[in-house]
C-alpha atoms as a PDB file:
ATOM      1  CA  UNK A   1     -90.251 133.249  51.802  1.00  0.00           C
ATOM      2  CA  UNK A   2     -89.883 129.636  51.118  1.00  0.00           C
ATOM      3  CA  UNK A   3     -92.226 128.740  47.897  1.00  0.00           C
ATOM      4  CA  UNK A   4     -92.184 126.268  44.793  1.00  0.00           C
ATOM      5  CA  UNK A   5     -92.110 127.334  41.311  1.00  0.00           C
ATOM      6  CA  UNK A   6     -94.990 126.947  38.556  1.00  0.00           C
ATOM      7  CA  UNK A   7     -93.259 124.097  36.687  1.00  0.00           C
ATOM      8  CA  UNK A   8     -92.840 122.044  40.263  1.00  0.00           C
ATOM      9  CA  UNK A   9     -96.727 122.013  41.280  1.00  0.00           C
ATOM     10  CA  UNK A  10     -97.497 121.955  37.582  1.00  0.00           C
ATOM     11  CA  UNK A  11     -96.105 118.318  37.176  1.00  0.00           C
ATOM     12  CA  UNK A  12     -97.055 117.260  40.686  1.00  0.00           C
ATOM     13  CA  UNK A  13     -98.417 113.592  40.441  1.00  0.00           C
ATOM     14  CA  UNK A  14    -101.500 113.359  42.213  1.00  0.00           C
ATOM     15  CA  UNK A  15    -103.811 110.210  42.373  1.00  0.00           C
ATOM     16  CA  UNK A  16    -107.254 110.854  41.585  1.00  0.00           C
ATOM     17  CA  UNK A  17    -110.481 108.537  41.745  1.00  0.00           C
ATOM     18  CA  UNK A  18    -112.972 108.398  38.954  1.00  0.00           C
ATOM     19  CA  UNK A  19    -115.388 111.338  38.397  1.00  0.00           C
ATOM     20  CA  UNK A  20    -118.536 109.236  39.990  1.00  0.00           C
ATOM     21  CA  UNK A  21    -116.167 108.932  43.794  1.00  0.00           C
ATOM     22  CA  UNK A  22    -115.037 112.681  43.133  1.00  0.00           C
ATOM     23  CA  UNK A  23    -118.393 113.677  43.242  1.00  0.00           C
ATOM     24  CA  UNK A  24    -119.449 111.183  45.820  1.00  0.00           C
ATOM     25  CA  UNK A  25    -116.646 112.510  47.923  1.00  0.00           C
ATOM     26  CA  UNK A  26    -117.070 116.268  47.125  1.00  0.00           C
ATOM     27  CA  UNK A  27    -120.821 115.838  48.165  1.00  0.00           C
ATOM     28  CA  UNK A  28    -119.901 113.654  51.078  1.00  0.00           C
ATOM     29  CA  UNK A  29    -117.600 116.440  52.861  1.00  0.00           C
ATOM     30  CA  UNK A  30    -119.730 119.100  51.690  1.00  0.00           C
ATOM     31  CA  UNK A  31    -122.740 117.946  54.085  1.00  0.00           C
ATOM     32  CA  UNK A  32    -120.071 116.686  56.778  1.00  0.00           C
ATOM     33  CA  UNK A  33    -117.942 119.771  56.721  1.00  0.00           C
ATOM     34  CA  UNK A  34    -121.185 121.866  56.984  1.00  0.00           C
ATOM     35  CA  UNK A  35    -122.239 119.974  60.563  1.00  0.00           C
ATOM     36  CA  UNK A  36    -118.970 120.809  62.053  1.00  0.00           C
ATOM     37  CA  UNK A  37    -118.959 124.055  60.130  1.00  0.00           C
ATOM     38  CA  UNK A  38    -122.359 124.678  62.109  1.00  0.00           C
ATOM     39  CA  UNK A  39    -121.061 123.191  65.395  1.00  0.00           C
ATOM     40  CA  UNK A  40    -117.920 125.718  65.275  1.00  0.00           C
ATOM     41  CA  UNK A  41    -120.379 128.727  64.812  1.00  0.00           C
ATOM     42  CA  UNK A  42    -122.441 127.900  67.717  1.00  0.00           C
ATOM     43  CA  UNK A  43    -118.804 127.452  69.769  1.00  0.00           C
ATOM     44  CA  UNK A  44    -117.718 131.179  68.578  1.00  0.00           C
ATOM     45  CA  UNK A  45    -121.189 132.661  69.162  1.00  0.00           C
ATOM     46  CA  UNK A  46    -121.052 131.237  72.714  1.00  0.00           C
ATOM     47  CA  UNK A  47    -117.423 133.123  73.109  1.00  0.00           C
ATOM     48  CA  UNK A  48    -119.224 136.033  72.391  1.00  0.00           C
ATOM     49  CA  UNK A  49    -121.885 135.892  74.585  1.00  0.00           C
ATOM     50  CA  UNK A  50    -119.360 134.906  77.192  1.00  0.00           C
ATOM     51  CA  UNK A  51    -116.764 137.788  76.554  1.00  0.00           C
ATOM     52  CA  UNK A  52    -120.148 140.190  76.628  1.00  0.00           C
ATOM     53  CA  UNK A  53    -121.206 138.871  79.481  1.00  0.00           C
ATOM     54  CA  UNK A  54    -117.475 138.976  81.368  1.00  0.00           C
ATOM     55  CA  UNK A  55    -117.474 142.798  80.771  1.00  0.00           C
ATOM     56  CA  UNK A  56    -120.858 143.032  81.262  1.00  0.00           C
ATOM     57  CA  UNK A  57    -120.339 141.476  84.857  1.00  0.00           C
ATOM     58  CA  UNK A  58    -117.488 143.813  85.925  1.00  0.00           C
ATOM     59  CA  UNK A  59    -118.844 147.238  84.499  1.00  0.00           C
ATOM     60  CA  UNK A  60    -122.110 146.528  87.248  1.00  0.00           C
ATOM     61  CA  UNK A  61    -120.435 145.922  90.103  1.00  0.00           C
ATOM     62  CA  UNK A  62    -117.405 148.870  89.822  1.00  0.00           C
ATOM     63  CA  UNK A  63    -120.084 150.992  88.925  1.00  0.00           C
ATOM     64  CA  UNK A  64    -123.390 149.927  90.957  1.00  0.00           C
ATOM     65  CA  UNK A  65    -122.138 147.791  93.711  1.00  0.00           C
ATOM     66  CA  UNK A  66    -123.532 144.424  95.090  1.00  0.00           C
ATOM     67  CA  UNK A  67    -126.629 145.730  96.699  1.00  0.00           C
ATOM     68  CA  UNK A  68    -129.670 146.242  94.688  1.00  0.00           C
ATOM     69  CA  UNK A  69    -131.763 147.741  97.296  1.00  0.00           C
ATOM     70  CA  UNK A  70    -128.571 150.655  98.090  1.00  0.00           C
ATOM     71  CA  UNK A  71    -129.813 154.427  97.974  1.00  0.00           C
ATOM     72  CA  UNK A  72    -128.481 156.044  94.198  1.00  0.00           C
ATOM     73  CA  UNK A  73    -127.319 159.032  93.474  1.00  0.00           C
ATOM     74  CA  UNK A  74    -126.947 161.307  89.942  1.00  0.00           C
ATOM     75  CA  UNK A  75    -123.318 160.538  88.579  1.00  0.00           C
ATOM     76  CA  UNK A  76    -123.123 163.443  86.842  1.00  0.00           C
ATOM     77  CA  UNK A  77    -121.969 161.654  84.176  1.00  0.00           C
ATOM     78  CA  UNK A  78    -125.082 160.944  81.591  1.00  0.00           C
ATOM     79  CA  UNK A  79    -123.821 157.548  79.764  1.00  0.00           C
ATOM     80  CA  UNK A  80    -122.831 156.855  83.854  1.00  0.00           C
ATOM     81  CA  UNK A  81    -126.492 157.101  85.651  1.00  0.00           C
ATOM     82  CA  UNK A  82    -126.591 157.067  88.958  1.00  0.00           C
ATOM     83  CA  UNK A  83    -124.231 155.176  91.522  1.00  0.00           C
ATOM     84  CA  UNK A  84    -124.818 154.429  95.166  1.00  0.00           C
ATOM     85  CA  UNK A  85    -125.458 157.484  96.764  1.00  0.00           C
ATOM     86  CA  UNK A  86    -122.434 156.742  99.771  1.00  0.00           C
ATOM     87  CA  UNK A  87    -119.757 156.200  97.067  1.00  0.00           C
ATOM     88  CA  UNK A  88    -117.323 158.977  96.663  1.00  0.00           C
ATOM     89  CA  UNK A  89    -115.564 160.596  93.935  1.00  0.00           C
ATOM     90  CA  UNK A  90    -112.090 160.452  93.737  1.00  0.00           C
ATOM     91  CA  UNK A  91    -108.783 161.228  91.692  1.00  0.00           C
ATOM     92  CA  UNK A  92    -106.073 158.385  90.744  1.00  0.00           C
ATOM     93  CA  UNK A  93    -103.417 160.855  92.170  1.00  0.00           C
ATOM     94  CA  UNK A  94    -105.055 160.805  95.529  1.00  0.00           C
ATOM     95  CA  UNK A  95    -105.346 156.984  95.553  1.00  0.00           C
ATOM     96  CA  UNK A  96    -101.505 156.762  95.749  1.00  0.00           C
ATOM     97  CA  UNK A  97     -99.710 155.725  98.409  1.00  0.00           C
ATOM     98  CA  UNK A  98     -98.200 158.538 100.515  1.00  0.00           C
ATOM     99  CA  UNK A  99     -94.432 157.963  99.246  1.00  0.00           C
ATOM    100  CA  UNK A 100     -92.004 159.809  96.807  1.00  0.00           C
ATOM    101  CA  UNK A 101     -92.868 157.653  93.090  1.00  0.00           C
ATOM    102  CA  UNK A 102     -95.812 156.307  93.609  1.00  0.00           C
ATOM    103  CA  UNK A 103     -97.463 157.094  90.713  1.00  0.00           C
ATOM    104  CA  UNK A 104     -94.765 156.988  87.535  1.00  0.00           C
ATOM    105  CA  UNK A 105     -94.191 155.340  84.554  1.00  0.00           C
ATOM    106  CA  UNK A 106     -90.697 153.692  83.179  1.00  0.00           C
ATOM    107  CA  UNK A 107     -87.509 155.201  82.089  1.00  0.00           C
ATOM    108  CA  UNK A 108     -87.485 157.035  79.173  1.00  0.00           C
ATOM    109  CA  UNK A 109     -84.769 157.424  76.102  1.00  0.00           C
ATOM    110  CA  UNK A 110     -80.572 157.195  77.961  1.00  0.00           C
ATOM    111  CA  UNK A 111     -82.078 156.410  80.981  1.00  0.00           C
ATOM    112  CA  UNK A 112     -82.360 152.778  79.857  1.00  0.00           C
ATOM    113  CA  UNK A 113     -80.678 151.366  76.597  1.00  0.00           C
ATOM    114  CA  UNK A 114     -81.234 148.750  74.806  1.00  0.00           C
ATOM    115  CA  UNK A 115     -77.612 147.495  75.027  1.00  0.00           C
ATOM    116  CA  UNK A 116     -78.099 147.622  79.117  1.00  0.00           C
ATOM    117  CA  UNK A 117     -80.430 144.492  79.181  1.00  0.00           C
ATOM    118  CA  UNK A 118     -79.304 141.380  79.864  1.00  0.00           C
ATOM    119  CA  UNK A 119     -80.309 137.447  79.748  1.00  0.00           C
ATOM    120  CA  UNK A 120     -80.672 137.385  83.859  1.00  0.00           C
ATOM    121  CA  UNK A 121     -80.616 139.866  86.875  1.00  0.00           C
ATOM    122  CA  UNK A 122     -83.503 142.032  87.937  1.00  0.00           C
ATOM    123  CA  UNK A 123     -86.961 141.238  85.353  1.00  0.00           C
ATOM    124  CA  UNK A 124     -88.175 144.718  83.070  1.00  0.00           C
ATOM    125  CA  UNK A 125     -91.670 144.417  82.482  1.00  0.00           C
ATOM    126  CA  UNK A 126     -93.439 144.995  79.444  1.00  0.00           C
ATOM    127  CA  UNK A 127     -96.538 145.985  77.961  1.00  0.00           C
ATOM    128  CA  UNK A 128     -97.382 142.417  76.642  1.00  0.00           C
ATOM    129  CA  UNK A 129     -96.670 141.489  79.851  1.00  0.00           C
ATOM    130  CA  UNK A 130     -99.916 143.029  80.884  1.00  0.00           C
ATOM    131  CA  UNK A 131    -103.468 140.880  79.855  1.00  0.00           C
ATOM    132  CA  UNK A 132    -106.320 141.059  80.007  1.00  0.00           C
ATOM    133  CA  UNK A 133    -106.724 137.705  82.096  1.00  0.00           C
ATOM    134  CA  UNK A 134    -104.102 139.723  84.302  1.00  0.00           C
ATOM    135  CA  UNK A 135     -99.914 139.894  84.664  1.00  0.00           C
ATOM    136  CA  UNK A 136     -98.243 137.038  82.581  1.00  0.00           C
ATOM    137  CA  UNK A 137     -94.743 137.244  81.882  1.00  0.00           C
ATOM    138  CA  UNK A 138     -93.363 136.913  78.374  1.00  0.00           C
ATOM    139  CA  UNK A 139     -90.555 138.928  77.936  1.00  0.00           C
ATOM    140  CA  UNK A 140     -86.969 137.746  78.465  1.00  0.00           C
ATOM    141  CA  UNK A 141     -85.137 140.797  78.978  1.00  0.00           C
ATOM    142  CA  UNK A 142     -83.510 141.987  82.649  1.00  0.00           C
ATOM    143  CA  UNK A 143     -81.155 144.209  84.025  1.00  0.00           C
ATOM    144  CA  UNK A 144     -78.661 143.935  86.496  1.00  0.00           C
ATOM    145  CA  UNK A 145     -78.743 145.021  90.503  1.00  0.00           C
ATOM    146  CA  UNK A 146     -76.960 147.949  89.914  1.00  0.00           C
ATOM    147  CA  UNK A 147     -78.913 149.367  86.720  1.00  0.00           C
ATOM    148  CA  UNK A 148     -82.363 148.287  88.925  1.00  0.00           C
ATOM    149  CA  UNK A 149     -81.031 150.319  92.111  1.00  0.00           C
ATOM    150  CA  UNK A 150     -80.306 153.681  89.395  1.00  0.00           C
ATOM    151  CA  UNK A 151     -83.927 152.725  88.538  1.00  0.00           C
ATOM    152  CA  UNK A 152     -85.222 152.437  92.072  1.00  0.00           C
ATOM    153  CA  UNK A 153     -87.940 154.851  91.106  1.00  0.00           C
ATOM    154  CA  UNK A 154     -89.972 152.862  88.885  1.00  0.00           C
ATOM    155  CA  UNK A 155     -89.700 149.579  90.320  1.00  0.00           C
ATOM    156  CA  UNK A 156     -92.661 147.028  90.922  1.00  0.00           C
ATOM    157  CA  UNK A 157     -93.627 145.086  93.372  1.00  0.00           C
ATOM    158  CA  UNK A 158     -96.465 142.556  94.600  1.00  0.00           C
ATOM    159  CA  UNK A 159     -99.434 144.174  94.945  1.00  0.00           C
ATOM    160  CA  UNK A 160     -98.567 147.102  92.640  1.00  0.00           C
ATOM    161  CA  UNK A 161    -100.846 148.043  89.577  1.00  0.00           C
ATOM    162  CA  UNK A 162     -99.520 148.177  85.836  1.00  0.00           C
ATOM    163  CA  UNK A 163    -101.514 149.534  83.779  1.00  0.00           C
ATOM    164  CA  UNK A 164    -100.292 150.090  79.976  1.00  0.00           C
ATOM    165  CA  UNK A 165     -99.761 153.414  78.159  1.00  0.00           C
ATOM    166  CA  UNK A 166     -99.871 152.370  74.938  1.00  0.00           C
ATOM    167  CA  UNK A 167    -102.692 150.191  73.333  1.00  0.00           C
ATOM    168  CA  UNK A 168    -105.566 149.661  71.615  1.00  0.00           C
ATOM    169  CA  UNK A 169    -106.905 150.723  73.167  1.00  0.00           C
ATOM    170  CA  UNK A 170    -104.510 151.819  75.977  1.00  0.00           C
ATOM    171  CA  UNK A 171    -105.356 151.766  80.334  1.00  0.00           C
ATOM    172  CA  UNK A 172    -105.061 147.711  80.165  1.00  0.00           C
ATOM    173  CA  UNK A 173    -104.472 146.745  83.975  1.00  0.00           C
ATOM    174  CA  UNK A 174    -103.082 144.064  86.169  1.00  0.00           C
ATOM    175  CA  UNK A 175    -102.116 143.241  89.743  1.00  0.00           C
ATOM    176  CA  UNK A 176     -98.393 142.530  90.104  1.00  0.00           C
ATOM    177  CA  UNK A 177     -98.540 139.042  91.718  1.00  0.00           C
ATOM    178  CA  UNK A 178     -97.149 137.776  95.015  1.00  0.00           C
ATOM    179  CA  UNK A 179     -94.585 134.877  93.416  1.00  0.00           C
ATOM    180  CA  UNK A 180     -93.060 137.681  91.611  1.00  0.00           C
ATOM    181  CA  UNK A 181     -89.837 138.995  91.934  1.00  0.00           C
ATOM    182  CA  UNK A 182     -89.312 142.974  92.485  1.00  0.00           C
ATOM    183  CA  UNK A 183     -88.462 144.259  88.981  1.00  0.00           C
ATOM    184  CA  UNK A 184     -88.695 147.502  86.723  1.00  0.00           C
ATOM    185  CA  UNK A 185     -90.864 148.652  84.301  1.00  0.00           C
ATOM    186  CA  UNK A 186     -90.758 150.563  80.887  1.00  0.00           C
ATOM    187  CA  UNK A 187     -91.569 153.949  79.915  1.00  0.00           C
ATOM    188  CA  UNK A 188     -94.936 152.629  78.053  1.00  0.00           C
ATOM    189  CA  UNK A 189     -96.028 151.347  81.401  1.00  0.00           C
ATOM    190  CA  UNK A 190     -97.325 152.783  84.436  1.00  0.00           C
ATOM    191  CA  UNK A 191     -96.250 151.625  87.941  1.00  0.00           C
ATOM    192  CA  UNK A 192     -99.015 152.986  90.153  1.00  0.00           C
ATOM    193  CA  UNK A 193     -98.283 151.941  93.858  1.00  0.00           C
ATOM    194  CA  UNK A 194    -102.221 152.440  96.565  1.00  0.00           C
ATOM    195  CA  UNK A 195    -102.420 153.477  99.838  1.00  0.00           C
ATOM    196  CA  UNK A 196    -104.420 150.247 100.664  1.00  0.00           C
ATOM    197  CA  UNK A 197    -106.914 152.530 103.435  1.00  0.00           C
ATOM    198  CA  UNK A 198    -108.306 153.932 100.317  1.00  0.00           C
ATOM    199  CA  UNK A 199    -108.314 151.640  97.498  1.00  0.00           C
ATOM    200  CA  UNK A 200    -107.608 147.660  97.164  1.00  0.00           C
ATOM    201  CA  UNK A 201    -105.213 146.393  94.268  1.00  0.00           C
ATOM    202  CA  UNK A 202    -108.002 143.927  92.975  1.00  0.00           C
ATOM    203  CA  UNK A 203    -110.746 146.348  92.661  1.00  0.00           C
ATOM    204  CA  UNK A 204    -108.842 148.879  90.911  1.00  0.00           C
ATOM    205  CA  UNK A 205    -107.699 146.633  88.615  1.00  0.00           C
ATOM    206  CA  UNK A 206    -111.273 145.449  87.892  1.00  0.00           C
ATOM    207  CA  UNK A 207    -112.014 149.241  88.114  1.00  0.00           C
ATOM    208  CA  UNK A 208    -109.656 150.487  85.303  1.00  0.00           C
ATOM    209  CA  UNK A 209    -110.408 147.109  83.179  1.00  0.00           C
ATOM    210  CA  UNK A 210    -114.191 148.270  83.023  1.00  0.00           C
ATOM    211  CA  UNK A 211    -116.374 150.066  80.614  1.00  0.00           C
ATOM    212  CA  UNK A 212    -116.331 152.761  82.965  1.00  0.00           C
ATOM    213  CA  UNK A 213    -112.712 152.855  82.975  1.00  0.00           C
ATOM    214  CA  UNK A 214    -111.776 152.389  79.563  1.00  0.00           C
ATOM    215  CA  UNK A 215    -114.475 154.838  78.662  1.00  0.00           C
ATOM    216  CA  UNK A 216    -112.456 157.598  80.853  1.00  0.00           C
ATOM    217  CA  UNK A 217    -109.090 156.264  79.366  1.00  0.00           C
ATOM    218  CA  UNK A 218    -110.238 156.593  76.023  1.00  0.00           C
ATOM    219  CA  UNK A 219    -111.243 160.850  76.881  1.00  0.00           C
ATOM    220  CA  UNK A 220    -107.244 161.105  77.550  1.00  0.00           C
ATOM    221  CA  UNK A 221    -106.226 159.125  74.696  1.00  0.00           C
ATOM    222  CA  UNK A 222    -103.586 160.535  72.428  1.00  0.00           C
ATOM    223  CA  UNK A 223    -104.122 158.927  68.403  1.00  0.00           C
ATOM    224  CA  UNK A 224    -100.181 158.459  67.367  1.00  0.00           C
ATOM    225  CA  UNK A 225     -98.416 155.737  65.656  1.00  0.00           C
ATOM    226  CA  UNK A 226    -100.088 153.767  68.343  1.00  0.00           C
ATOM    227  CA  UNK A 227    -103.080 155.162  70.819  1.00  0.00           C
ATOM    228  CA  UNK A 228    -101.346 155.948  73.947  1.00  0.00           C
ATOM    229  CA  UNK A 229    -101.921 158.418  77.193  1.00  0.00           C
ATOM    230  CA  UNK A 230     -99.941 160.415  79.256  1.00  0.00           C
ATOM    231  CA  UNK A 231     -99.302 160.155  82.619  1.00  0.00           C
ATOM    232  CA  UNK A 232    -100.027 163.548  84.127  1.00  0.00           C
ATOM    233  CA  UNK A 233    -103.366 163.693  82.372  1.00  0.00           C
ATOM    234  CA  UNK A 234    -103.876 159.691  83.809  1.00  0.00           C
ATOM    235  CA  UNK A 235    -103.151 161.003  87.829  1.00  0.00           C
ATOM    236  CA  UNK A 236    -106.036 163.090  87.287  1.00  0.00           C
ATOM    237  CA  UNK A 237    -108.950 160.601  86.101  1.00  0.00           C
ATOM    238  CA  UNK A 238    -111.656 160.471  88.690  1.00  0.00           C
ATOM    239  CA  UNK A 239    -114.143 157.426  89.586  1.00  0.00           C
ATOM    240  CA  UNK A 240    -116.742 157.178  92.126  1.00  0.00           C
ATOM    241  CA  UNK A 241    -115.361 154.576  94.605  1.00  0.00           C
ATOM    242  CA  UNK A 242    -117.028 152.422  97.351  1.00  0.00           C
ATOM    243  CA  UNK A 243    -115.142 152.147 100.968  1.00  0.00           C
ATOM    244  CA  UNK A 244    -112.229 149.642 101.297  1.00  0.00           C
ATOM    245  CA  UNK A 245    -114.362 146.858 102.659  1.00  0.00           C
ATOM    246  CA  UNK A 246    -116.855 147.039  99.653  1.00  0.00           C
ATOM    247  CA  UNK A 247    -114.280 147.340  97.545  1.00  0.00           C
ATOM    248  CA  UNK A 248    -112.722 144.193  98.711  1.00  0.00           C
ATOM    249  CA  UNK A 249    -116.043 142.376  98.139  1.00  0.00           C
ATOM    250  CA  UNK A 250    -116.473 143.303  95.081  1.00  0.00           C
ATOM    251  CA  UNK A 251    -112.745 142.079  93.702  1.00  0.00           C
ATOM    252  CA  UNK A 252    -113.834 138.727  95.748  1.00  0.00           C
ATOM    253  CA  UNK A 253    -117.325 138.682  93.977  1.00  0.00           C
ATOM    254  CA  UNK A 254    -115.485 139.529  90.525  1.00  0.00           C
ATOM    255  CA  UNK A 255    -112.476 136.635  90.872  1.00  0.00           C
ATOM    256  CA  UNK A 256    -114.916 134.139  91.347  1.00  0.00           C
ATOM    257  CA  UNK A 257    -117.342 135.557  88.665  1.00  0.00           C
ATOM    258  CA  UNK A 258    -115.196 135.707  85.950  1.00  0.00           C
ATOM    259  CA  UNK A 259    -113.069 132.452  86.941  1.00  0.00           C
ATOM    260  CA  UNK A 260    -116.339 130.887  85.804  1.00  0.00           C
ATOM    261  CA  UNK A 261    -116.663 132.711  83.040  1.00  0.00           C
ATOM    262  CA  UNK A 262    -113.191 132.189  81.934  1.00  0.00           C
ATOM    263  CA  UNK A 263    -112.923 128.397  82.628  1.00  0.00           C
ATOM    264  CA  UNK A 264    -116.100 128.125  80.197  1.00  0.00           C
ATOM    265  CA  UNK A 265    -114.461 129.850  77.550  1.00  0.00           C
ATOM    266  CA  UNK A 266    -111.164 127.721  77.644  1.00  0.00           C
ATOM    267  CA  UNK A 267    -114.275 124.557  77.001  1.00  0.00           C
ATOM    268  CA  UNK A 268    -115.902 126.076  74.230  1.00  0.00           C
ATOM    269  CA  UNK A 269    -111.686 127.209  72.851  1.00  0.00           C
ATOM    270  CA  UNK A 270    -111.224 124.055  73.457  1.00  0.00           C
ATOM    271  CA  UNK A 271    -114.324 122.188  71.792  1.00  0.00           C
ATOM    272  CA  UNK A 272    -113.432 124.488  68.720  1.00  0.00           C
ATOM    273  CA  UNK A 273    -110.332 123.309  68.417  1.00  0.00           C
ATOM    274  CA  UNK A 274    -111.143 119.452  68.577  1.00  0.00           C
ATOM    275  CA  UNK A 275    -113.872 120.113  65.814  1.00  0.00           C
ATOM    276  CA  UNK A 276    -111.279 122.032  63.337  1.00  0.00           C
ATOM    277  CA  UNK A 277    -109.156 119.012  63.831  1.00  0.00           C
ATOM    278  CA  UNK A 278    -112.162 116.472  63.354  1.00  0.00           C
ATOM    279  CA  UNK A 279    -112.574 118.943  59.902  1.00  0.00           C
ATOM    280  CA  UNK A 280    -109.064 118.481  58.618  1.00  0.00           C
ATOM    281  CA  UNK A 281    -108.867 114.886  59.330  1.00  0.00           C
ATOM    282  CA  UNK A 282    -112.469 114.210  57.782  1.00  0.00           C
ATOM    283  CA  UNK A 283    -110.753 115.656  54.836  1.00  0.00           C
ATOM    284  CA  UNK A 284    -107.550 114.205  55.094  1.00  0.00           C
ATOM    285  CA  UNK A 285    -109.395 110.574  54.893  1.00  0.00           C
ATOM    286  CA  UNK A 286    -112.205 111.046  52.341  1.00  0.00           C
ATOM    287  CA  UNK A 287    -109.327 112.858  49.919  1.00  0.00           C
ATOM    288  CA  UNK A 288    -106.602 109.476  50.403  1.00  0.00           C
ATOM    289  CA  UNK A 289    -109.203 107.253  50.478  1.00  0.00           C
ATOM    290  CA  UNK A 290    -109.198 105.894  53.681  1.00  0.00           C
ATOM    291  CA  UNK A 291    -112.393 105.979  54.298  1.00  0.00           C
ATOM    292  CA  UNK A 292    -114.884 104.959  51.225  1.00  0.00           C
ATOM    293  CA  UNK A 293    -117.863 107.547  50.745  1.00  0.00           C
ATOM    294  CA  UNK A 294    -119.061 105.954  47.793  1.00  0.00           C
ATOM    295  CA  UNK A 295    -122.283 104.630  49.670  1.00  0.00           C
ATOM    296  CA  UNK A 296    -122.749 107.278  52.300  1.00  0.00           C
ATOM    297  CA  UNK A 297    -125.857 108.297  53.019  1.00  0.00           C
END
């Protein structure tokens, strides 16, 4: 690590006002660095109440719907309740499109080695690819045609879900998007392909990303060197689901929903921001003495 020795910062010239315009400064950034101080609370306290209300907004409708006045039924499930009474239950597995590797996770161990990725070719997706915000490519690793067509089996494509294996916690989803090309994912992700007259892409992803989902993940998870689950146990999660169409309704309700709710918490991000800079360049001034203090207020 870079550093400086004892000696060096010892005989460091600095240039220092009298004691009076120490103090006067000292007591001027003290009250000024308390109103921002103040102002930045009320900004993180507001991403609270936002992020709370975000999850808040998804776990109601994957779980109750959009229509108050629907008949409810008994869940079954105690910290559930009741959901609407024409909602059915149904496993993952059965969710999956009717086609050999639907449902699977990457490669594991020879099947894909390090020293077979390359800087361009076919894109291999990630766990920190997957957010919460939804898919956002970071990684920079591919392989090439012919290593992608050996790994036909756990490629991904538009409209797939990812959801990651490993976590914390784990069962962190996302909708493969449209501008993307086809590409292959690891073994700590799963690649889990619909049969769109049963389930939309959207709502599962809102579905899984849930209270009620994570809550089920979390039953399945494994504690290792990192939280993770396993597949076969992940096929066989069950969730009450709504038809197609209200499921589709409900994704539309949700994008819009949390849009808002996400475009106010890149304000108040940004608001904090601009006030720690205001902070450090308060300081920066009164310290250098470019701005006098001595007769503030």
């Amino acid at each position: 690590m870079p550093r400086v020795s004892w000696e060096f910062l010892a005989n460091l010239p600095l240039m220092l006002p009298g004691e009076r315009e120490q103090s006067a400064i000292a007591t001027f950034l003290d009250r000024e660095t308390g109103k921002i101080d103040a102002l930045i609370a009320e900004q993180e306290k507001l991403l609270t109440l936002l992020a709370e209300k975000r999850q808040a907004t998804i776990s109601h409708a994957v779980t109750r719907g959009l229509n108050p006045n629907a008949p409810m039924k008994d869940s079954g499930v105690p910290w559930l309740g009741e959901v609407p009474i024409h909602w059915k239950k149904m496993k993952l597995l059965d969710l999956a499109a009717r086609e050999q590797h639907a449902f699977v996770n990457g490669p594991f161990g020879s099947d894909l080695l390090t020293a077979e990725l390359v800087d361009e070719g076919v894109p291999v997706i990630y766990i920190r690819d997957i957010k919460d915000d939804g898919y956002r490519r970071i990684s920079e690793w591919y392989v090439t045609q012919e290593k992608a067509d050996q790994l036909k089996f756990c490629s991904v494509m538009a409209g797939d879900v990812i959801i990651a294996k490993v976590g914390d916690p784990p069962g962190l989803a996302a909708v493969y998007p449209n501008d993307e090309p086809v590409g292959i994912v690891t073994q700590d992700v799963i690649r889990l392909r619909l049969n769109t007259n049963k389930a939309m892409p959207g709502y599962v992803r809102w579905l899984l990303n849930s209270d009620y989902g994570k809550t089920m993940v979390d039953d399945i998870s494994v504690e290792s060197t990192r939280t993770r689950v396993g597949l076969g146990e992940y096929k066989q999660l069950r969730f009450f689901l709504p038809s197609v169409q209200e499921q589709g309704a409900i994704a539309s309700l949700l994008d819009r929903e949390v849009a808002h709710l996400t475009a106010l918490r890149l304000e108040a991000k940004s608001g904090i921001d601009l006030l720690k800079e205001r902070r450090s360049a308060l300081i920066a001034a009164a310290v250098t003495g470019k701005i006098d203090v001595r007769h503030a207020a």
